[in-house]
C-alpha atoms as a PDB file:
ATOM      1  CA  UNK A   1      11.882  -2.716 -14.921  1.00  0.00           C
ATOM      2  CA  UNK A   2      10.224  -4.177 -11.806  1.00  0.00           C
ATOM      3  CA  UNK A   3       8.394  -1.546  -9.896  1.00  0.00           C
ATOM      4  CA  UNK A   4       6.384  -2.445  -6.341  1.00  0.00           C
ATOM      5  CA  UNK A   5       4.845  -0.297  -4.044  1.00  0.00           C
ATOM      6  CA  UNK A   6       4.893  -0.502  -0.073  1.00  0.00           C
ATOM      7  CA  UNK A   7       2.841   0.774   2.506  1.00  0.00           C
ATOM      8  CA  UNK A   8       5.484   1.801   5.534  1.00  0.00           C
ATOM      9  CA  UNK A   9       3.599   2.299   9.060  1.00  0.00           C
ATOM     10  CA  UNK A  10       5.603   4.789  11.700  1.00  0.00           C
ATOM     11  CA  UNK A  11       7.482   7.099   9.736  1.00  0.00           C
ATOM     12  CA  UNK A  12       6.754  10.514  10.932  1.00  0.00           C
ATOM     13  CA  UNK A  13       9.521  12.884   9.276  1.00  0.00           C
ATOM     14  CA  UNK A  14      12.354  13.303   6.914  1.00  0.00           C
ATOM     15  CA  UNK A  15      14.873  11.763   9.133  1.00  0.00           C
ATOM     16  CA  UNK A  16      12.537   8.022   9.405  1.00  0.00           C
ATOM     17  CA  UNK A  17      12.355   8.837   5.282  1.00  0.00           C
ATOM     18  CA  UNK A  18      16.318   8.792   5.270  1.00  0.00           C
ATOM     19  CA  UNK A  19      16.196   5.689   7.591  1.00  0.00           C
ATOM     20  CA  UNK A  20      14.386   3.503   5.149  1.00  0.00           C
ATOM     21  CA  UNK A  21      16.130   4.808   2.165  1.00  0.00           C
ATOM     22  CA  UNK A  22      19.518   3.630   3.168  1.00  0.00           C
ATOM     23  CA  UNK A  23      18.376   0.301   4.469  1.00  0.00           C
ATOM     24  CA  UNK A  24      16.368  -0.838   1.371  1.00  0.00           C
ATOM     25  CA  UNK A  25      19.216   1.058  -0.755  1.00  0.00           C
ATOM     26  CA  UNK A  26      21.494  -1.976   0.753  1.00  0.00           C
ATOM     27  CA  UNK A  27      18.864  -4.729  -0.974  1.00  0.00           C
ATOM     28  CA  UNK A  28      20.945  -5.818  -3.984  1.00  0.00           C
ATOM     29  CA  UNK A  29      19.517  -4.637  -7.166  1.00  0.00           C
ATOM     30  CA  UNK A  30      17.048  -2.387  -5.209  1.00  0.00           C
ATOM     31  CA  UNK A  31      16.533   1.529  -6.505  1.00  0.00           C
ATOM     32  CA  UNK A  32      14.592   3.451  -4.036  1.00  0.00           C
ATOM     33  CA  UNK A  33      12.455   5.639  -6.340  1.00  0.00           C
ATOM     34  CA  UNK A  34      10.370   7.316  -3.591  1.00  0.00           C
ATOM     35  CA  UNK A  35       9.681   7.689   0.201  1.00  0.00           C
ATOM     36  CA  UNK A  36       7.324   9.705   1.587  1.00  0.00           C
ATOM     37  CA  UNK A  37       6.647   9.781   5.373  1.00  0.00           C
ATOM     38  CA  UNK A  38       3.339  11.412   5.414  1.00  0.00           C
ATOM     39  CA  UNK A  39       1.753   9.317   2.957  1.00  0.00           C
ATOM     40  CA  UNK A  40       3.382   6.317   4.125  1.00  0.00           C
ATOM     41  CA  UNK A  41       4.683   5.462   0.496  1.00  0.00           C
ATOM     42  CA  UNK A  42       7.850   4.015  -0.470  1.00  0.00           C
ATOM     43  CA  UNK A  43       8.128   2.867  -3.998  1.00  0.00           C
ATOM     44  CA  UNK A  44      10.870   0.457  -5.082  1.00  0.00           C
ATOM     45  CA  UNK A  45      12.402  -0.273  -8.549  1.00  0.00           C
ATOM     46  CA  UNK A  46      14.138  -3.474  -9.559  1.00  0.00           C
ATOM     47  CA  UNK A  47      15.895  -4.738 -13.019  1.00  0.00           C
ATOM     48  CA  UNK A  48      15.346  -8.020 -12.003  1.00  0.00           C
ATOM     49  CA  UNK A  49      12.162  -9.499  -9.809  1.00  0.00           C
ATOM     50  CA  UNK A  50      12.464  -7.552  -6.669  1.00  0.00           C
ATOM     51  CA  UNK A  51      13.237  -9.455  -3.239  1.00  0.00           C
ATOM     52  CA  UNK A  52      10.120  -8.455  -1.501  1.00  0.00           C
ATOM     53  CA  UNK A  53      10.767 -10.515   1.356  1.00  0.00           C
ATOM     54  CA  UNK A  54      13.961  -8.509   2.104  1.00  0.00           C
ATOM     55  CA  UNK A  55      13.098  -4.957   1.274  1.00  0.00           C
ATOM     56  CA  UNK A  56      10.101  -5.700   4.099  1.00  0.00           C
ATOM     57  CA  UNK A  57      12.982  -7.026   6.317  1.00  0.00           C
ATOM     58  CA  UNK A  58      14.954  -4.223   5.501  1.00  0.00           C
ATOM     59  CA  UNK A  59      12.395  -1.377   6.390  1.00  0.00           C
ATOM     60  CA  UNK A  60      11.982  -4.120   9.503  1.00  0.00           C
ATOM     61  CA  UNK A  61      15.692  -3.133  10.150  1.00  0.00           C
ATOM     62  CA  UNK A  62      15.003   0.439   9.984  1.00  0.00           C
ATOM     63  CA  UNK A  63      12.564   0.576  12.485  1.00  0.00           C
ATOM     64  CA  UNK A  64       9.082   0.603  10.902  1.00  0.00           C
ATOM     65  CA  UNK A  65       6.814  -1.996   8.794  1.00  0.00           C
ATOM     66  CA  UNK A  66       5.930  -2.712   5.337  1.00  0.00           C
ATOM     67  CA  UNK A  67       3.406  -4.245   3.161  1.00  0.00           C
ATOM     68  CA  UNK A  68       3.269  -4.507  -0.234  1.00  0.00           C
ATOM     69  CA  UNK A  69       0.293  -1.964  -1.852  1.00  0.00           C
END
């Protein structure tokens, strides 16, 4: 199992949690494990090497930014 943490700048509540749970949920082989607006966390699991690149585009999508931890 391939685990990576991100650092997600702008969410502010549940809802921007929900936001960026459905968008990296559509990364293929991407299991959101954890998102956490007031820490800023989201925490990504992967069977295979994780698609960093597109989980950042995909929080991109959602409205907010990410960098790897």
């Amino acid at each position: 199992m391939h685990t990576i943490d991100f650092s997600v700048t702008g969410m502010t509540c549940g809802n921007c949690e929900n936001h960026v749970r459905e968008e990296v949920g559509e990364v293929p082989g991407a299991r959101v494990l954890e998102v956490n607006a007031t820490s800023g966390l989201l925490r990504v699991e992967s069977e295979t090497p994780l698609d960093v690149a597109a989980v950042i585009a995909a929080v991109d999508e959602a409205g907010y930014e990410a960098t790897v931890v």
